[in-house]
Protein backbone atom coordinates (compact mmCIF):
# COMPACT_ATOMS: atom_id res chain seq x y z
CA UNK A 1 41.54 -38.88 23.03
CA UNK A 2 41.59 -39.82 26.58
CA UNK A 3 45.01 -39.86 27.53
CA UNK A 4 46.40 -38.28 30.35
CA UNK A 5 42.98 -38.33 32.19
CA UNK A 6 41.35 -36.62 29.90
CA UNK A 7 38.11 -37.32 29.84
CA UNK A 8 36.34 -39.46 26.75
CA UNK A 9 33.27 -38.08 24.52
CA UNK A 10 30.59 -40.72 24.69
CA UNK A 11 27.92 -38.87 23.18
CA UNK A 12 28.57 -36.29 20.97
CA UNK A 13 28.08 -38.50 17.94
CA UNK A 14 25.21 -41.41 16.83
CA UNK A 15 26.65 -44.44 16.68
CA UNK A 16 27.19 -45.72 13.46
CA UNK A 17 27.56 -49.78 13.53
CA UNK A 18 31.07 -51.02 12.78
CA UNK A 19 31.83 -54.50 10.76
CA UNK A 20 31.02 -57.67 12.67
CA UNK A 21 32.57 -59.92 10.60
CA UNK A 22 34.35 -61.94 13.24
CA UNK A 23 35.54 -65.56 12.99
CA UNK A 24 34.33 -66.67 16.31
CA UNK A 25 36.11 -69.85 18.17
CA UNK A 26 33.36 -72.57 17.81
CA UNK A 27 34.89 -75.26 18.79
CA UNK A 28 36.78 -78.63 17.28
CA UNK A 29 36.39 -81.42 16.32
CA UNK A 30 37.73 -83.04 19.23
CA UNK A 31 39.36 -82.12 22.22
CA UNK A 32 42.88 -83.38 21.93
CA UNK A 33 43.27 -80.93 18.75
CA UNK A 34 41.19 -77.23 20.22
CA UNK A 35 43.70 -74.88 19.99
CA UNK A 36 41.44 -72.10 20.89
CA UNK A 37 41.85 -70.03 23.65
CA UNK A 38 40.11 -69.99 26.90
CA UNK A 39 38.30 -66.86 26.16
CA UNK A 40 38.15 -65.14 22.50
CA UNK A 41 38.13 -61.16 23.23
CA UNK A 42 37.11 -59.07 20.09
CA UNK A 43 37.43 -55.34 19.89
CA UNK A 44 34.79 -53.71 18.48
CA UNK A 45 36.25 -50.38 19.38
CA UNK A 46 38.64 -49.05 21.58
CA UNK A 47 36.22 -48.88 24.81
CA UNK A 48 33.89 -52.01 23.80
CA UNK A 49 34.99 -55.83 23.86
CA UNK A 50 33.17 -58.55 23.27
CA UNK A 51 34.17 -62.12 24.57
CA UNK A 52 33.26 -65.48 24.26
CA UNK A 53 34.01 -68.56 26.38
CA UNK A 54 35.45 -71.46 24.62
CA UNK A 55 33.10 -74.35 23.89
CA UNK A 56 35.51 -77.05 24.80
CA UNK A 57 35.23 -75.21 28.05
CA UNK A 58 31.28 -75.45 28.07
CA UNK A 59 29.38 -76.32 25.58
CA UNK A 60 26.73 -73.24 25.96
CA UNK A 61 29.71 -71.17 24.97
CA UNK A 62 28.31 -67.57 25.82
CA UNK A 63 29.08 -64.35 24.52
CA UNK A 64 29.54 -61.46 27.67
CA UNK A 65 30.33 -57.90 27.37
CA UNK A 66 33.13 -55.21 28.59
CA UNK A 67 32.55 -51.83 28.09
CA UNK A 68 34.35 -48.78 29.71
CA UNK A 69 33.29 -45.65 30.90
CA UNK A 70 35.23 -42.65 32.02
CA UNK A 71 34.67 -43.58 35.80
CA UNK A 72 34.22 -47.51 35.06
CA UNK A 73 33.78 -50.32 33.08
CA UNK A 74 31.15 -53.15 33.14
CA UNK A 75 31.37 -56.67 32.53
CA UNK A 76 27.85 -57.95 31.67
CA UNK A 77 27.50 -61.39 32.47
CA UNK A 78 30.74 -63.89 33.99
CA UNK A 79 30.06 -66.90 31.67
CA UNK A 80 29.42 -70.93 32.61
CA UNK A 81 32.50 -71.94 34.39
CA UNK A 82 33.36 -70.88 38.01
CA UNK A 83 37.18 -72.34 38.17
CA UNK A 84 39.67 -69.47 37.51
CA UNK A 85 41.46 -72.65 36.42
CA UNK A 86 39.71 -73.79 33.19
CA UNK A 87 37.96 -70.10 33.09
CA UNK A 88 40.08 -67.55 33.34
CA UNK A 89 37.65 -64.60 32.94
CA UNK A 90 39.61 -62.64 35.82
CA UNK A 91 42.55 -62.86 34.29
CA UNK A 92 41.87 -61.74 31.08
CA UNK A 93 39.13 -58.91 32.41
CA UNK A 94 42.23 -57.45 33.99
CA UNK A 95 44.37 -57.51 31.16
CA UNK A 96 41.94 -55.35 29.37
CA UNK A 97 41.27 -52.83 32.38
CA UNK A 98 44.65 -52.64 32.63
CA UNK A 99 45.75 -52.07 29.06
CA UNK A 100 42.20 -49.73 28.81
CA UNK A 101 43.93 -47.74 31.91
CA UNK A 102 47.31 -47.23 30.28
CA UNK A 103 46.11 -45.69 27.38
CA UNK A 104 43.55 -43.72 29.40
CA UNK A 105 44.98 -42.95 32.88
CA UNK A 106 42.12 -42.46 35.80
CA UNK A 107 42.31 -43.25 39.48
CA UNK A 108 40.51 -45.72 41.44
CA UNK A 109 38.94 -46.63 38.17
CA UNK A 110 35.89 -49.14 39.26
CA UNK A 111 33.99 -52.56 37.74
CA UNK A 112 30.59 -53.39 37.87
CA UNK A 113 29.55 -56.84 37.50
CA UNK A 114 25.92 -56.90 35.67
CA UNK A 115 24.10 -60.07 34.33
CA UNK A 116 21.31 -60.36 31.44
CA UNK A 117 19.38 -63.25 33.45
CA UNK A 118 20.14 -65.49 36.29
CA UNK A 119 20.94 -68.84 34.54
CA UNK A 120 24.08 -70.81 35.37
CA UNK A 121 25.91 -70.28 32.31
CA UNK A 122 25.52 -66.86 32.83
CA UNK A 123 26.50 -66.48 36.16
CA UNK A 124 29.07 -68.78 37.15
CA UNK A 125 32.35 -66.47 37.05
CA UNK A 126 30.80 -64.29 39.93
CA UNK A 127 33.08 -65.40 42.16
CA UNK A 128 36.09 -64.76 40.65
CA UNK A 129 35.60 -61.31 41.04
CA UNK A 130 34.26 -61.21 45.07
CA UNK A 131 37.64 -60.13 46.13
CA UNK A 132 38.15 -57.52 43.33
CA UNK A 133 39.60 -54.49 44.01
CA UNK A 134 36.75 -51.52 43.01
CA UNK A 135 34.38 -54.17 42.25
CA UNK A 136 30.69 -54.12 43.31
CA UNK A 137 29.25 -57.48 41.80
CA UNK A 138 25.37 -57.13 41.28
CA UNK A 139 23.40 -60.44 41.80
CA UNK A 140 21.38 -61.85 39.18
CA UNK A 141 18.74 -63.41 41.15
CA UNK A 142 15.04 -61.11 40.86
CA UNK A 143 15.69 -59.74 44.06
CA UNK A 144 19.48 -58.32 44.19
CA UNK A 145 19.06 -57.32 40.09
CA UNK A 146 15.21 -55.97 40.09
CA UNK A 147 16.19 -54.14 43.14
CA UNK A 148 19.36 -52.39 41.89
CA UNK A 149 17.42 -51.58 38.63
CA UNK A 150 14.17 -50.33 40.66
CA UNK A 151 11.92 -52.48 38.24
CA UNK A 152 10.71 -54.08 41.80
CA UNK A 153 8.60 -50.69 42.67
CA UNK A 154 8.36 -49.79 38.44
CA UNK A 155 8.92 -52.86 35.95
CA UNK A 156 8.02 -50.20 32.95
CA UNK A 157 10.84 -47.75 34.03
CA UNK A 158 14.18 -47.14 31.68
CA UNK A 159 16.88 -47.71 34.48
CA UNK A 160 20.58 -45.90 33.62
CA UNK A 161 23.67 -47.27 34.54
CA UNK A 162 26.44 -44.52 34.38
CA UNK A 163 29.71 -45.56 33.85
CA UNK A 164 31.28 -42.16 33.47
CA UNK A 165 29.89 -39.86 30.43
CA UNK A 166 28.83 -43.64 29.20
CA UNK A 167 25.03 -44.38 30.06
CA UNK A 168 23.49 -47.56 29.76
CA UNK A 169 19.84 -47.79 29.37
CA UNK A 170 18.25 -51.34 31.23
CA UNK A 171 14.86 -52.56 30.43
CA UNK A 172 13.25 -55.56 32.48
CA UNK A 173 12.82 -58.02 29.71
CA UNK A 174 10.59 -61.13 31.09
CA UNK A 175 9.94 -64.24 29.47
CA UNK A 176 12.59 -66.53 29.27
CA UNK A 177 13.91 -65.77 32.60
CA UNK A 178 11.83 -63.70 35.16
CA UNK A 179 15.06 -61.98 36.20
CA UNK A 180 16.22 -60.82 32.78
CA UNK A 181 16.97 -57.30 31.94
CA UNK A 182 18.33 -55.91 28.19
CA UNK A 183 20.78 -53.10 27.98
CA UNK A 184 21.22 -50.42 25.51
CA UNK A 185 24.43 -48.51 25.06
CA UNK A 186 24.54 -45.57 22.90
CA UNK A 187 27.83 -45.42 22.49
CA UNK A 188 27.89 -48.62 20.40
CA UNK A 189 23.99 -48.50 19.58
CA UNK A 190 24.47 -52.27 20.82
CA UNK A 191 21.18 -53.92 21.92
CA UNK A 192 21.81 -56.63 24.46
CA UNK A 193 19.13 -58.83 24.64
CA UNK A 194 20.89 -61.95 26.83
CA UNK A 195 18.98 -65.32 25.91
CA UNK A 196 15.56 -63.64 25.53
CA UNK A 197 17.01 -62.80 21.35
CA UNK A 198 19.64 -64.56 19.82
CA UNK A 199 20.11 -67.10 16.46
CA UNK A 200 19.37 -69.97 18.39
CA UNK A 201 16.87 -71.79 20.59
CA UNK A 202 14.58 -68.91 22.62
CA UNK A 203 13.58 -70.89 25.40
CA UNK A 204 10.22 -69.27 26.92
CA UNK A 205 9.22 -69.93 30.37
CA UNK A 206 6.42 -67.43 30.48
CA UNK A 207 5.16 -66.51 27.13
CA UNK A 208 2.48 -63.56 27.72
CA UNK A 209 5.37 -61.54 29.31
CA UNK A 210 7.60 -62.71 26.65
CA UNK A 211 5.38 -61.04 24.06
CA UNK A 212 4.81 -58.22 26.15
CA UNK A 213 8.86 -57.88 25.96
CA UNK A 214 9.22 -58.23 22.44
CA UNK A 215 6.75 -55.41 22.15
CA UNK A 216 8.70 -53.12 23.87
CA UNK A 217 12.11 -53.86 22.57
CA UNK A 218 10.71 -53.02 19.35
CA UNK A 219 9.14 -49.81 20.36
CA UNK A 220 12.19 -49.21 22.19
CA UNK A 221 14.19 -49.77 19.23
CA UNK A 222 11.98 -47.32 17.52
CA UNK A 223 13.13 -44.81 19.46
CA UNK A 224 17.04 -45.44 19.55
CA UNK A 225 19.48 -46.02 17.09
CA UNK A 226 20.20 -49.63 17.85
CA UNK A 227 23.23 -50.71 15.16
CA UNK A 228 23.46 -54.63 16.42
CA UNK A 229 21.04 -56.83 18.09
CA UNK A 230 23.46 -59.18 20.50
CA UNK A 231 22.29 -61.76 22.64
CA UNK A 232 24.67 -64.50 24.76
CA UNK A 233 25.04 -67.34 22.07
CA UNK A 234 24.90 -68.80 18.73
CA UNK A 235 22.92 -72.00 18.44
CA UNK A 236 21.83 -72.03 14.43
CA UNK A 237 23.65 -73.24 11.70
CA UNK A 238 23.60 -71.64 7.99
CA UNK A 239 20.84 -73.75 6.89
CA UNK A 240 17.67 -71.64 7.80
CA UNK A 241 15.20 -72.87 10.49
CA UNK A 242 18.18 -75.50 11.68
CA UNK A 243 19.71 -75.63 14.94
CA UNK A 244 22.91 -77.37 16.18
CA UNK A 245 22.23 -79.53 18.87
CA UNK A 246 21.97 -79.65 22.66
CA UNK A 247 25.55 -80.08 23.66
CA UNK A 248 26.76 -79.54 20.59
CA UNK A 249 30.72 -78.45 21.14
CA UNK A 250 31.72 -78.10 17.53
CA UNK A 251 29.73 -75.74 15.60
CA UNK A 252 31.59 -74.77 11.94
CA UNK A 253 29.28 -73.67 10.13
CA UNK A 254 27.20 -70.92 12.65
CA UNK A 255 26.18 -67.81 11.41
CA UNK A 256 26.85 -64.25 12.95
CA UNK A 257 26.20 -63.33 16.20
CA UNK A 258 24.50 -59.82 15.14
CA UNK A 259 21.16 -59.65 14.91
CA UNK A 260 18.86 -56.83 13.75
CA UNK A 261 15.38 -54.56 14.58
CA UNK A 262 13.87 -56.43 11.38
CA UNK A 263 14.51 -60.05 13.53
CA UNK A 264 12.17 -58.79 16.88
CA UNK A 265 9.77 -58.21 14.63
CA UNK A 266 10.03 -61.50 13.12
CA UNK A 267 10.11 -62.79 16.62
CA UNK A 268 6.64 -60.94 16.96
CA UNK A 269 5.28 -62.41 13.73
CA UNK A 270 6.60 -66.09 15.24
CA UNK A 271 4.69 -65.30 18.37
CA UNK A 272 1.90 -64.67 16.80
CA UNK A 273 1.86 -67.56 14.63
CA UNK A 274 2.48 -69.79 17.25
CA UNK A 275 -0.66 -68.22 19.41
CA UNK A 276 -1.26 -70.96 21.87
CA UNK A 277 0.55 -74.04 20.50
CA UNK A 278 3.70 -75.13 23.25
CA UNK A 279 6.36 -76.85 22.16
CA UNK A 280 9.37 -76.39 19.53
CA UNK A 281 8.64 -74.34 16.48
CA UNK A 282 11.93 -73.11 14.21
CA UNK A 283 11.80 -70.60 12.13
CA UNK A 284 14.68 -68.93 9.46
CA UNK A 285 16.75 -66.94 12.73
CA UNK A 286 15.75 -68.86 15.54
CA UNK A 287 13.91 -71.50 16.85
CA UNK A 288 10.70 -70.89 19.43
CA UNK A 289 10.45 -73.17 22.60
CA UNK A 290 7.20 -72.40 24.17
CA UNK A 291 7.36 -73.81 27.62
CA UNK A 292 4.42 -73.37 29.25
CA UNK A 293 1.48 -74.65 28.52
């Protein structure tokens, strides 16, 4: 399948969600003895990768994204180190086109450089990739991303993102970041929800459009076969309603990355629960930090 230029069915079939069961790098117990490397890259299939940056690298050790398309790939988010040195997301992000390209030849095969939100550790590998052959890198700020997207003139619209037979679908997703959009991929049926879901500590800056966006990522979700609910880090440990914390570079006993449909609407229950109360609230998945007021 997809050798020789041929090109690659994307479509034909529902996704149907693969295993999960990865033993992610989490850190150690100190620094002298990590062994781990610079960037953990997990195959989920043959066109999907899923990496995460090592936490003795930083601490906020987030998760990004590499899928490929027929006529490109896209990296969704560049992780929380800028040096090539001590990051080497370039590096390795070629490695994988490259390898992706000899199995499926193309020409002038591209990158696109998207984001889930505009925080640092989210952001900071941008650079790396300025000078990229093929490369358009879209900012993450509200202007550069809500403007690619169109959400500036239509926040309610379903934006698409073709990569080549390969179409993303990109919600604006407010709340913990006013810039923060979630992309589905049917391919994968992978939800990617950036900070604004994940097992760990949902920060919310503005919490009526934060409800308003777990609304709609579960009637989304109701509408799309979504096999895994991934956001950009783990932050729980196995003990229910407990968080590792702030900082934290060794993390042994975290629990999967993969969250489900049945966990927004627990977020919604949380939200509801909470109703006008600011400040920390944990609960079994994730912990709720109302910010405002």
């Amino acid at each position: 399948m997809g050798v020789h230029g041929q090109r690659i069915d994307f479509v034909s079939e529902a996704p149907e969600p693969r295993a999960l069961d990865v033993g992610w790098i989490h850190g150690s117990p100190s620094a002298k003895h990590n062994t781990d490397p610079d960037i953990q890259v997990h195959a989920y299939d043959e066109h999907t990768f899923i990496l995460r940056q090592n936490k003795a690298i930083n601490y906020e050790a987030p998760f990004l994204f590499l899928l490929f398309g027929n006529a490109r790939a896209v990296l969704i988010d560049t992780g929380a180190t800028d040096s090539a040195e001590f990051f080497p997301l370039r590096r390795v992000v070629d490695e994988l086109v490259g390898r992706w390209l000899a199995e499926h030849p193309r020409n002038d095969y591209a990158l696109l450089v998207l984001h889930t939100h505009s925080h640092h550790d989210h952001v900071a590998g941008d650079a790396q990739f300025a000078d990229r052959p093929h490369t358009m890198v879209v900012g993450a700020d509200p202007d550069s991303a809500w403007e690619h997207f169109g959400f500036t003139e239509d926040p309610d619209r379903v934006a698409r993102v073709d990569l080549g037979g390969r179409v993303l679908e990109c919600l604006a997703t407010p709340g913990h970041d006013k810039a923060a959009v979630t992309y589905y991929d049917p391919h994968t049926g992978f939800l990617l929800t950036g900070d604004t879901v994940y097992p760990g500590r949902l920060y919310v800056e503005d919490w009526a459009a934060f409800g308003r966006t777990i609304d709609r990522l579960i009637a989304f979700a109701g509408t799309r076969t979504v096999t895994h609910v991934l956001g950009c880090h783990i932050e729980m440990t196995n003990q229910p309603g407990v968080d590792y914390p702030i900082r934290t570079t060794y993390q042994p006993d975290e629990p999967p990355l993969q969250m489900t449909v049945g966990h927004l609407r627990d977020i919604r229950a949380a939200i509801d629960e909470i109703g006008d109360r600011p400040g920390r609230h944990p609960f079994p998945g994730f912990v709720i930090c109302r910010e405002d007021g």
